[in-house]
PDB file of N, CA and C in Angstrom:
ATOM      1  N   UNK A   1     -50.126  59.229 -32.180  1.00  0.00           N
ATOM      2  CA  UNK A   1     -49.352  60.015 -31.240  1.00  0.00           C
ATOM      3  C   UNK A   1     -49.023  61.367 -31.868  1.00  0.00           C
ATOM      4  N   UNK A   2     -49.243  62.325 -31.047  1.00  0.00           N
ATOM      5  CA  UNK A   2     -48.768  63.542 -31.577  1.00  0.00           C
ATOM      6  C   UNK A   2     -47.912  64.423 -30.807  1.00  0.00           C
ATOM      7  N   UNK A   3     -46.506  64.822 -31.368  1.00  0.00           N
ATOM      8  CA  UNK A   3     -45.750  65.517 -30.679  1.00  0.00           C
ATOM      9  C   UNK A   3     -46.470  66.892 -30.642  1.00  0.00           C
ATOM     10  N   UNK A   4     -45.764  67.489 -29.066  1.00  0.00           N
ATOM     11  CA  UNK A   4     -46.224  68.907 -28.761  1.00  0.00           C
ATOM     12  C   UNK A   4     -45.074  69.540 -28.524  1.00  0.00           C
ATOM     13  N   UNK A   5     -45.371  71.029 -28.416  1.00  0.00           N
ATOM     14  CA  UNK A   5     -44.147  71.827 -28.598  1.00  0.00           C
ATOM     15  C   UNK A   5     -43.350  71.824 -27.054  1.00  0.00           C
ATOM     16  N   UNK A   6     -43.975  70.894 -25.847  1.00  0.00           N
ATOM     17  CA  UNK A   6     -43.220  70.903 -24.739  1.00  0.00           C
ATOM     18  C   UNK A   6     -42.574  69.790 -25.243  1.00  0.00           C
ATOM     19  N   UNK A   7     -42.679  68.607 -25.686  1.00  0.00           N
ATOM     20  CA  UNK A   7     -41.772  67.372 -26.043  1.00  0.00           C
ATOM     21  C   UNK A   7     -40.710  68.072 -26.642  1.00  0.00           C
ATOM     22  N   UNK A   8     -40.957  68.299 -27.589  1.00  0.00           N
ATOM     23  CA  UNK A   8     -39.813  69.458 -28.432  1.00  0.00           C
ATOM     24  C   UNK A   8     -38.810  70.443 -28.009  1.00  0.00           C
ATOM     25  N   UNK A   9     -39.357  70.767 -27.135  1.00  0.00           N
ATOM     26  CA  UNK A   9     -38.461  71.306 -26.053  1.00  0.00           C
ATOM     27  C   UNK A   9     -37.777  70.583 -24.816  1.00  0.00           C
ATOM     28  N   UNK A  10     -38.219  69.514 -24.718  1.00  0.00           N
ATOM     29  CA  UNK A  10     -37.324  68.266 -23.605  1.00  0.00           C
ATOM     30  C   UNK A  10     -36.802  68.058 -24.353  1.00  0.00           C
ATOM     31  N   UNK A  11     -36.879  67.597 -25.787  1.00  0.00           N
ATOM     32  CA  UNK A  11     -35.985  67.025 -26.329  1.00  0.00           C
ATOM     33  C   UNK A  11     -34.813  68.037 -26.826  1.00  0.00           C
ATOM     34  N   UNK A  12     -34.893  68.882 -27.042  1.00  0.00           N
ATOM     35  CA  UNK A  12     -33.534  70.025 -27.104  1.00  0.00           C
ATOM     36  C   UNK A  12     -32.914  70.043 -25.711  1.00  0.00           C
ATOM     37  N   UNK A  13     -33.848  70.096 -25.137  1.00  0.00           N
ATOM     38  CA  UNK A  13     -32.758  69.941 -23.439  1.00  0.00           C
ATOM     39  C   UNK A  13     -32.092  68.939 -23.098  1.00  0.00           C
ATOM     40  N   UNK A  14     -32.403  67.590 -23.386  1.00  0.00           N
ATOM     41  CA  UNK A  14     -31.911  66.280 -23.785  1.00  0.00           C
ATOM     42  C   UNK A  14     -30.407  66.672 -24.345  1.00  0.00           C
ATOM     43  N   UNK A  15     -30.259  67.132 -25.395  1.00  0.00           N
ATOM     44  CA  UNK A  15     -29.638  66.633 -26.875  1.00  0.00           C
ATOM     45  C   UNK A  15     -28.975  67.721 -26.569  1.00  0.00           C
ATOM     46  N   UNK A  16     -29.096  68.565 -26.213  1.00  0.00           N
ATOM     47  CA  UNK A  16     -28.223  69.973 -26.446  1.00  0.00           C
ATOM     48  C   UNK A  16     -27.379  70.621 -24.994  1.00  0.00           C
ATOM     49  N   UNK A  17     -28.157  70.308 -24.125  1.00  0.00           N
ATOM     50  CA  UNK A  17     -27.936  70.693 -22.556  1.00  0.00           C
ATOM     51  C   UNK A  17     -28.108  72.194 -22.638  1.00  0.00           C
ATOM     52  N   UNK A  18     -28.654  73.046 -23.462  1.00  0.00           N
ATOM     53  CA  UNK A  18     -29.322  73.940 -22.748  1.00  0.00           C
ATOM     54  C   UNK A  18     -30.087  74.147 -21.634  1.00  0.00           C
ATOM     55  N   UNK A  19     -30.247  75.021 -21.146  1.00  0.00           N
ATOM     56  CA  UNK A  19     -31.505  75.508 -20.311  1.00  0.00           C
ATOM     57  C   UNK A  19     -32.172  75.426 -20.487  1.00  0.00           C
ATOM     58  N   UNK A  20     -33.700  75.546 -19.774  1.00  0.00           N
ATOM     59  CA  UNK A  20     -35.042  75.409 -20.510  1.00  0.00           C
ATOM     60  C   UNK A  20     -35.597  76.506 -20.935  1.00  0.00           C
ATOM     61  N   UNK A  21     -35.385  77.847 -20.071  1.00  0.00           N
ATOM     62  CA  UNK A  21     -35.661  79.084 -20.946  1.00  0.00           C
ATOM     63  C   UNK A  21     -34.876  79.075 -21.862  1.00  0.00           C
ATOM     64  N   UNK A  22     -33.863  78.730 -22.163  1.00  0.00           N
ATOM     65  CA  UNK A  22     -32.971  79.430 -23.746  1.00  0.00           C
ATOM     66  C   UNK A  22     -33.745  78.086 -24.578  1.00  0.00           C
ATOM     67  N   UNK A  23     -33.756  77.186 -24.145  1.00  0.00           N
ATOM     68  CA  UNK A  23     -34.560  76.191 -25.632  1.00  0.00           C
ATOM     69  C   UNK A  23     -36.099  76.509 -25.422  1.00  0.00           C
ATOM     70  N   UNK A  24     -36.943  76.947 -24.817  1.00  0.00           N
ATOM     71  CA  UNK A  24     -38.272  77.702 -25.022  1.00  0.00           C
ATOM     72  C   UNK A  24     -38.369  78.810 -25.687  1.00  0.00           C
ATOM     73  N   UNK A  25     -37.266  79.993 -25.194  1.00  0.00           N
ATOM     74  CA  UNK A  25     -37.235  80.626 -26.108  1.00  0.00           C
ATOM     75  C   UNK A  25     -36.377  80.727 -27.785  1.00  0.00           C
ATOM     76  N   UNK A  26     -35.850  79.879 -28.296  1.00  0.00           N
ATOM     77  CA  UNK A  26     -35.314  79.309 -29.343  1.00  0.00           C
ATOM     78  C   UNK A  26     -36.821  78.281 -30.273  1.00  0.00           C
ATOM     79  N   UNK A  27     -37.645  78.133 -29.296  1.00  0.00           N
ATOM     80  CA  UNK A  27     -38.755  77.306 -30.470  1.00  0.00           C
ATOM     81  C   UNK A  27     -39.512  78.594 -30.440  1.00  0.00           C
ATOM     82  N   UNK A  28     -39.781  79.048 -29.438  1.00  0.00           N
ATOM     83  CA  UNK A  28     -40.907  80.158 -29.899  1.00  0.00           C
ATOM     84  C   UNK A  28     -40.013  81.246 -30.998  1.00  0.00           C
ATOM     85  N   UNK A  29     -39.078  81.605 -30.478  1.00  0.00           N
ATOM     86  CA  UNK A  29     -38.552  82.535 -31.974  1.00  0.00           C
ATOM     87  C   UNK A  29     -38.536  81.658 -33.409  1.00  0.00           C
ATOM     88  N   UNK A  30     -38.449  80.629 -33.444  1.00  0.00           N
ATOM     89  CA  UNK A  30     -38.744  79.913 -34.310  1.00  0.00           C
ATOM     90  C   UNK A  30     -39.385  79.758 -34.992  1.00  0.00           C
ATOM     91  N   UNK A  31     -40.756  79.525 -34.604  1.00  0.00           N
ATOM     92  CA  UNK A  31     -42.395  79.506 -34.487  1.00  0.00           C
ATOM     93  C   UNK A  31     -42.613  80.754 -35.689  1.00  0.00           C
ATOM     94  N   UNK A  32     -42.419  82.101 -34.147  1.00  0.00           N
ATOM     95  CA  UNK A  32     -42.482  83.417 -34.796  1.00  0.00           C
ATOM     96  C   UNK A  32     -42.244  83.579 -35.912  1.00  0.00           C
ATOM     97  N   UNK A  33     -41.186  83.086 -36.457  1.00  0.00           N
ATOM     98  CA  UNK A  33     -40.628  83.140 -37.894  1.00  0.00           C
ATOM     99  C   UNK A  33     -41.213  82.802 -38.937  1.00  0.00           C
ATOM    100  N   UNK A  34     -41.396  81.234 -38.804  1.00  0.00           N
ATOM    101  CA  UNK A  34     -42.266  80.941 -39.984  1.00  0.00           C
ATOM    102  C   UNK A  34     -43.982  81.287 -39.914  1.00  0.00           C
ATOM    103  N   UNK A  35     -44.141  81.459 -38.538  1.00  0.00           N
ATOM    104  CA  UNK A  35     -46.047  82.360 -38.820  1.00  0.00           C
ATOM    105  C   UNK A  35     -45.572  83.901 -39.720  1.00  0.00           C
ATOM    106  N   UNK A  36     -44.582  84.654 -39.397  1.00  0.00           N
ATOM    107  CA  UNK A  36     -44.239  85.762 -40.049  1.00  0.00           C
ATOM    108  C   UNK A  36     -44.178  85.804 -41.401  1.00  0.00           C
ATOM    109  N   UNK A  37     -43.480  84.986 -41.417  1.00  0.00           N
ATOM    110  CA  UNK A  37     -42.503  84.507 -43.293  1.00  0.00           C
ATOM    111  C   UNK A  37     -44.349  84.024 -43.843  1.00  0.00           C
ATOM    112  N   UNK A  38     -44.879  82.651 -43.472  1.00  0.00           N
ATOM    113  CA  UNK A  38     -46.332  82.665 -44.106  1.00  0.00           C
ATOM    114  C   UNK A  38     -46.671  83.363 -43.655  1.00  0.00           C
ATOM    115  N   UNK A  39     -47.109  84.626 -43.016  1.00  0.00           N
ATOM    116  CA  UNK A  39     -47.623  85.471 -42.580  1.00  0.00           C
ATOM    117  C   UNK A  39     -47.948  86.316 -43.945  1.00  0.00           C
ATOM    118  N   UNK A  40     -47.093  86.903 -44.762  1.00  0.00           N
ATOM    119  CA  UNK A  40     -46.152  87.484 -45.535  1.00  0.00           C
ATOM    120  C   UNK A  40     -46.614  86.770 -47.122  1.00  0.00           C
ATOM    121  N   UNK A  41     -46.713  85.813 -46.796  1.00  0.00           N
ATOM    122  CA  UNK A  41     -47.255  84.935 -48.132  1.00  0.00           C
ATOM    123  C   UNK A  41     -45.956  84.234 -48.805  1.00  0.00           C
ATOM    124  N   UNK A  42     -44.687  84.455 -48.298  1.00  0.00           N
ATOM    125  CA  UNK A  42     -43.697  83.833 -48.625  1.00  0.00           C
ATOM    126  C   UNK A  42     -43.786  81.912 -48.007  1.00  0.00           C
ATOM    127  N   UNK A  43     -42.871  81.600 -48.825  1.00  0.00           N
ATOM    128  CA  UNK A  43     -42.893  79.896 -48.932  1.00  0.00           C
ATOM    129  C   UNK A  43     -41.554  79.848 -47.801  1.00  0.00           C
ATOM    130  N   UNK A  44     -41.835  78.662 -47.186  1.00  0.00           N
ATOM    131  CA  UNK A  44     -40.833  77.801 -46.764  1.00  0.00           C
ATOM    132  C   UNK A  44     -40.150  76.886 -46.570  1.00  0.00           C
ATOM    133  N   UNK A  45     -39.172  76.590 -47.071  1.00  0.00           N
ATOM    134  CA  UNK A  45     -38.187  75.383 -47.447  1.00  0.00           C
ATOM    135  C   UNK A  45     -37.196  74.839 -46.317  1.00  0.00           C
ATOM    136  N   UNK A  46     -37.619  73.937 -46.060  1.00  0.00           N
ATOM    137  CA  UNK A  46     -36.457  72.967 -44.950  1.00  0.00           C
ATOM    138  C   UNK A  46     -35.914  71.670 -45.629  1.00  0.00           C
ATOM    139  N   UNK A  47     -34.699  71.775 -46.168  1.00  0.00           N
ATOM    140  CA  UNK A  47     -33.907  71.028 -47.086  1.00  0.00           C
ATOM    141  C   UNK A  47     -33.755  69.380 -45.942  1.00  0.00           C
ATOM    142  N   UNK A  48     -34.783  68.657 -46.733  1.00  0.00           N
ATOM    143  CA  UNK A  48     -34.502  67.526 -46.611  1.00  0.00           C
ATOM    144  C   UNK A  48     -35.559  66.950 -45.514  1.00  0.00           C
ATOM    145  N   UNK A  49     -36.364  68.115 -45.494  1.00  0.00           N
ATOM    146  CA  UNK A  49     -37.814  67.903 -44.542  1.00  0.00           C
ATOM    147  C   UNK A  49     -38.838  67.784 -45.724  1.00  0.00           C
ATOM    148  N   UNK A  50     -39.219  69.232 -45.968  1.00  0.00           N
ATOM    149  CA  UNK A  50     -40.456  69.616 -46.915  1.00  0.00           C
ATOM    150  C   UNK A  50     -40.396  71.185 -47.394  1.00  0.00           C
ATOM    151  N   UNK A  51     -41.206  71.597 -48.021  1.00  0.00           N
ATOM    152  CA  UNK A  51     -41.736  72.739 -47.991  1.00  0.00           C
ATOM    153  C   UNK A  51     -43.271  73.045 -47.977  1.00  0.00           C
ATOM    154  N   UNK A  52     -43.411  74.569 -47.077  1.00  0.00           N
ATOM    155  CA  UNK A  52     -44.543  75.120 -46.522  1.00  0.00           C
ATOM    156  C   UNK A  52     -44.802  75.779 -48.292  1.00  0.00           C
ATOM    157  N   UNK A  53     -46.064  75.983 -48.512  1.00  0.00           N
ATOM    158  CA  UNK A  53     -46.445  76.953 -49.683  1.00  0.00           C
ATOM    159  C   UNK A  53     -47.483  77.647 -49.452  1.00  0.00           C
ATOM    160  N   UNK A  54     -47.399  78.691 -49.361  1.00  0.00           N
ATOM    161  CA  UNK A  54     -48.458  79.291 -49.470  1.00  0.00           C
ATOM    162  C   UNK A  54     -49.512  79.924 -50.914  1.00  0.00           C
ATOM    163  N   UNK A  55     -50.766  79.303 -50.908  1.00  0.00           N
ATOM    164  CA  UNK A  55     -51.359  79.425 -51.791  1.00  0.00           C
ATOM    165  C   UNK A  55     -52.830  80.376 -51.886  1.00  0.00           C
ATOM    166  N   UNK A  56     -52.782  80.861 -52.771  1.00  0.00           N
ATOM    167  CA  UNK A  56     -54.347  81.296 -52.982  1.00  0.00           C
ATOM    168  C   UNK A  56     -55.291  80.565 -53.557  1.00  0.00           C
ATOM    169  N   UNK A  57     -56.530  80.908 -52.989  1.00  0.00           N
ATOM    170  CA  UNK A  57     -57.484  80.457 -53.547  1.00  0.00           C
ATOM    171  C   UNK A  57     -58.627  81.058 -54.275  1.00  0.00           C
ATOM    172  N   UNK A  58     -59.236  81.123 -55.472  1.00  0.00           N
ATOM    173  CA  UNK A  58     -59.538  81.683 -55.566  1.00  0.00           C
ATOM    174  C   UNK A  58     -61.303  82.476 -55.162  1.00  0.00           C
ATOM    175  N   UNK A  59     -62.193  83.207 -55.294  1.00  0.00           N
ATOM    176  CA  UNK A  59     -63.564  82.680 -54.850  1.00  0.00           C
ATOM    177  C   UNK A  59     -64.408  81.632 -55.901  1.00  0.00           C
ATOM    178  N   UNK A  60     -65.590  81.203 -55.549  1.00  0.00           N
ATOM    179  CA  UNK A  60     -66.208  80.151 -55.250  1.00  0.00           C
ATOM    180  C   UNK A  60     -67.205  79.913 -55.466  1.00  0.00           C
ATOM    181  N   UNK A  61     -68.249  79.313 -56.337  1.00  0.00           N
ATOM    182  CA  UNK A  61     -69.262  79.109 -55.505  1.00  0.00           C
ATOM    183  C   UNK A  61     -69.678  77.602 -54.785  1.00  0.00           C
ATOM    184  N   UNK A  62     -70.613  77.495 -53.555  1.00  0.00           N
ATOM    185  CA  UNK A  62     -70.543  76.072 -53.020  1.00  0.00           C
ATOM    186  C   UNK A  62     -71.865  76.501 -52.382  1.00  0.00           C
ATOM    187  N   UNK A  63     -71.803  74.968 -51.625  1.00  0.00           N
ATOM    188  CA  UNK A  63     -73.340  74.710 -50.745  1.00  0.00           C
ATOM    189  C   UNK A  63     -73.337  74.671 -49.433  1.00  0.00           C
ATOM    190  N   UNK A  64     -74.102  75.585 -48.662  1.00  0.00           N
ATOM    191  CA  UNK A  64     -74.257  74.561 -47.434  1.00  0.00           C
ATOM    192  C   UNK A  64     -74.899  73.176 -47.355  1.00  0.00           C
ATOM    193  N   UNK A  65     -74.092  72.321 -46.791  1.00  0.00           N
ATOM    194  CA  UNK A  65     -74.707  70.950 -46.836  1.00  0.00           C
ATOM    195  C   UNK A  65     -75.917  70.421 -46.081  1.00  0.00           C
ATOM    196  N   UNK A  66     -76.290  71.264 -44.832  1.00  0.00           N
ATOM    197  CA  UNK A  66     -77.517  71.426 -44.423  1.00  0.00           C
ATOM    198  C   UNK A  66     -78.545  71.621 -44.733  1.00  0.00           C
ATOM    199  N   UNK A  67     -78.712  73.166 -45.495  1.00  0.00           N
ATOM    200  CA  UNK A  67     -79.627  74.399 -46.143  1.00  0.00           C
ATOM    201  C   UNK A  67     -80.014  73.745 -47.454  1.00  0.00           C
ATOM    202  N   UNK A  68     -78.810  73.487 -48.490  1.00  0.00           N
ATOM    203  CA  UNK A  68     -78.474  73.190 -49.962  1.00  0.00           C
ATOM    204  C   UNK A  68     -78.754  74.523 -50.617  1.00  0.00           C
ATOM    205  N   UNK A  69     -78.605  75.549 -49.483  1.00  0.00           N
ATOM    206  CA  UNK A  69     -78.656  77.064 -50.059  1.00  0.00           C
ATOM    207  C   UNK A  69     -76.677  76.938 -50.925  1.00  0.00           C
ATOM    208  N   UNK A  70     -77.488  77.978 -51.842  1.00  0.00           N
ATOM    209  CA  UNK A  70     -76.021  77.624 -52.850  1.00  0.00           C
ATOM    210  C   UNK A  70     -75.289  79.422 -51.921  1.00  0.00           C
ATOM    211  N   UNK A  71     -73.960  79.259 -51.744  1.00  0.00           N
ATOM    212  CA  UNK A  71     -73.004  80.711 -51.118  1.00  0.00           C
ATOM    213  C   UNK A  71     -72.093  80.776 -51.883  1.00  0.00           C
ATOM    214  N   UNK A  72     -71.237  81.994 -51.480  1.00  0.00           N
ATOM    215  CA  UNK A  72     -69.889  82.159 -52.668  1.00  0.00           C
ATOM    216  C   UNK A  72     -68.711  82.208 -51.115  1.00  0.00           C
ATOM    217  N   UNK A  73     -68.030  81.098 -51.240  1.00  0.00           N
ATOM    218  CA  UNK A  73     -66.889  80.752 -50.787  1.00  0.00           C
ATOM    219  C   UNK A  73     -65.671  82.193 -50.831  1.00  0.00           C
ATOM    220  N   UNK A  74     -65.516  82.837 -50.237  1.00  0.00           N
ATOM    221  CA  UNK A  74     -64.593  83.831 -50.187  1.00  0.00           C
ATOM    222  C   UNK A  74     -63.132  83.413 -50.758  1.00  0.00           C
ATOM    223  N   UNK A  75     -62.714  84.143 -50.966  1.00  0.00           N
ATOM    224  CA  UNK A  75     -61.168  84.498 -51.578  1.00  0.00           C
ATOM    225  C   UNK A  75     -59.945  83.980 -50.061  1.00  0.00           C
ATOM    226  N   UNK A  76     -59.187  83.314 -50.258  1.00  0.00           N
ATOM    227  CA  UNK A  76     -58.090  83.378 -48.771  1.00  0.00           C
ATOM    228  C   UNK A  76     -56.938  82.089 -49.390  1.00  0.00           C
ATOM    229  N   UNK A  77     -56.274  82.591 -48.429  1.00  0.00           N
ATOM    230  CA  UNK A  77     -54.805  81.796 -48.422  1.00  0.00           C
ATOM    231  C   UNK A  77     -55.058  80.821 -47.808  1.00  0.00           C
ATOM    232  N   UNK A  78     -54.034  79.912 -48.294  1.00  0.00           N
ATOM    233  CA  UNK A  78     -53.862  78.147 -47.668  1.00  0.00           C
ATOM    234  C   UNK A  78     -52.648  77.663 -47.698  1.00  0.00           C
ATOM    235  N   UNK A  79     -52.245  77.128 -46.581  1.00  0.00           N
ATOM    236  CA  UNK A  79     -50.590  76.407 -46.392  1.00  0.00           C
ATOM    237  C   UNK A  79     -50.974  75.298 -46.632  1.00  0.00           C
ATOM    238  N   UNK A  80     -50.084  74.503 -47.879  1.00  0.00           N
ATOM    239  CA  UNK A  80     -49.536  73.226 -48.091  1.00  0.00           C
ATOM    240  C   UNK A  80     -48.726  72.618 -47.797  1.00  0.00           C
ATOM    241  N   UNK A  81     -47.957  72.050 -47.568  1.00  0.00           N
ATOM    242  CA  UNK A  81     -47.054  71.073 -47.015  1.00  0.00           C
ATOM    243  C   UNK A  81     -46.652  70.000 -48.148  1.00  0.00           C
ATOM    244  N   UNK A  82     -45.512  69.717 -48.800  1.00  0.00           N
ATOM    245  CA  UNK A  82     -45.022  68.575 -49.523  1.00  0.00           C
ATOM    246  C   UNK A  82     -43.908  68.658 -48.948  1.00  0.00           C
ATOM    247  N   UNK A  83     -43.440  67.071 -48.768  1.00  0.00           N
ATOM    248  CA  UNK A  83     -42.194  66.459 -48.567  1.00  0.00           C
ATOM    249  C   UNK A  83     -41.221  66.546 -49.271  1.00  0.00           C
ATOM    250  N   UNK A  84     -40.362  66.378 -48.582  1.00  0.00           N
ATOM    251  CA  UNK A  84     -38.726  66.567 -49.492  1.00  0.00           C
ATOM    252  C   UNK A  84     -38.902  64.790 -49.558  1.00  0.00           C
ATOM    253  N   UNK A  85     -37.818  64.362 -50.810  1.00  0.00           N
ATOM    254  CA  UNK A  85     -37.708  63.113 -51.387  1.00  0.00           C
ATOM    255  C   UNK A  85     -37.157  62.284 -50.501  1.00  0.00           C
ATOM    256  N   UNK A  86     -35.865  62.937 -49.765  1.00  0.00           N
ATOM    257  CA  UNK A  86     -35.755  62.407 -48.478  1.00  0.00           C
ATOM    258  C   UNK A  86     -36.341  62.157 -47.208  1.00  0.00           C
ATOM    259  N   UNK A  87     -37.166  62.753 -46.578  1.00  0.00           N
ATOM    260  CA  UNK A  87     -38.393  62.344 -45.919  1.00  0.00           C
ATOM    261  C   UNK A  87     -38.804  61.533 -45.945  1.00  0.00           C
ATOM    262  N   UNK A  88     -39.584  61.482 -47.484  1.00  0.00           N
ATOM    263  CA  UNK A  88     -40.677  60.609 -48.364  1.00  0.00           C
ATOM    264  C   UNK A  88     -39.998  59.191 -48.122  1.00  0.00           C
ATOM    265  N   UNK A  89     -38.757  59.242 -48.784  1.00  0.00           N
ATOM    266  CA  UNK A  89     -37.961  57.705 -48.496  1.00  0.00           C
ATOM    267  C   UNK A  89     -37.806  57.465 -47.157  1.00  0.00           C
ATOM    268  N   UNK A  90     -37.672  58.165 -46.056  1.00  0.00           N
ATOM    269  CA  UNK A  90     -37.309  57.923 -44.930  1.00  0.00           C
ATOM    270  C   UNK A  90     -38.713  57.149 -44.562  1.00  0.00           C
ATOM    271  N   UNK A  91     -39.963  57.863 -44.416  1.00  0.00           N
ATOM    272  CA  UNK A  91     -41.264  57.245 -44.585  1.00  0.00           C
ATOM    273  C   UNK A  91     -41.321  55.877 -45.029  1.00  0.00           C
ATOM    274  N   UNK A  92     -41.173  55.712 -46.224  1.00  0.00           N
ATOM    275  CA  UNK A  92     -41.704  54.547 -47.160  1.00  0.00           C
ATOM    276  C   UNK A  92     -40.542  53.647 -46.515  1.00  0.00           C
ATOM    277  N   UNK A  93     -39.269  53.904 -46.022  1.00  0.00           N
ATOM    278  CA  UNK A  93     -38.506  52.859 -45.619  1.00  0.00           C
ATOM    279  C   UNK A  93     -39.171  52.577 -44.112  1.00  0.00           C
ATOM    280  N   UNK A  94     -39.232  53.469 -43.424  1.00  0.00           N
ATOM    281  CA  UNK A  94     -40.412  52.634 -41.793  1.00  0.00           C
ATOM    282  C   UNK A  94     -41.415  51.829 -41.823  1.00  0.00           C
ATOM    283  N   UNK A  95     -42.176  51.709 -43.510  1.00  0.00           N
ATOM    284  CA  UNK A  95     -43.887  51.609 -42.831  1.00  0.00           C
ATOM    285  C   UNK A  95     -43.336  50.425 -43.664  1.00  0.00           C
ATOM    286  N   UNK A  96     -42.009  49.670 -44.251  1.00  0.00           N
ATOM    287  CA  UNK A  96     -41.677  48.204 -45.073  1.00  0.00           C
ATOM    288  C   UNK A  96     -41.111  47.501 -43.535  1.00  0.00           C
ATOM    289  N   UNK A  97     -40.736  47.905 -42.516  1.00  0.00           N
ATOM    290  CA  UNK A  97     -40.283  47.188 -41.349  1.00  0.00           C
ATOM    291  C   UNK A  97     -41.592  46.733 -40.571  1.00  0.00           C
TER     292      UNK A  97
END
């Protein structure tokens, strides 16, 4: 199952009794933020979720797996994702029920 950003938004309307434009526009400014912030190459931390990292990589060389022509893998950024410890336990305590 995968949540989408309209669930996400019923569910603030749920829980909060906003409107639906003020909680649509509250995830999309949201959104905005952290594409900006990684945008930027800065990291992001949500205490007791995870943190976003943004990383470089450096260039390369590799194969196409088709061809077995050998290419040079370009230079670019990559978002990681690790869990906060709390999460992690929150996790490991669901998947023992």
């Amino acid at each position: 199952m995968t949540l989408i950003k309209k669930e996400i938004i019923e569910d603030i309307l749920t829980n909060t009794g906003l409107d639906e434009r003020t909680a649509s526009e509250g995830v999309e400014t949201f959104l905005e933020i952290i594409k900006s912030n990684l945008g930027r190459g800065e990291d992001i931390n949500f205490s007791g979720f995870g943190k976003f990292h943004v990383r470089e990589k450096r260039a390369r060389r590799g194969r196409n797996p088709k061809t077995r022509e050998e290419i040079t893998i370009t230079p670019r950024r990559v978002i990681t994702f690790s869990l906060s410890t709390a999460l992690r336990a929150r996790l490991e305590d669901s998947e023992e029920k």
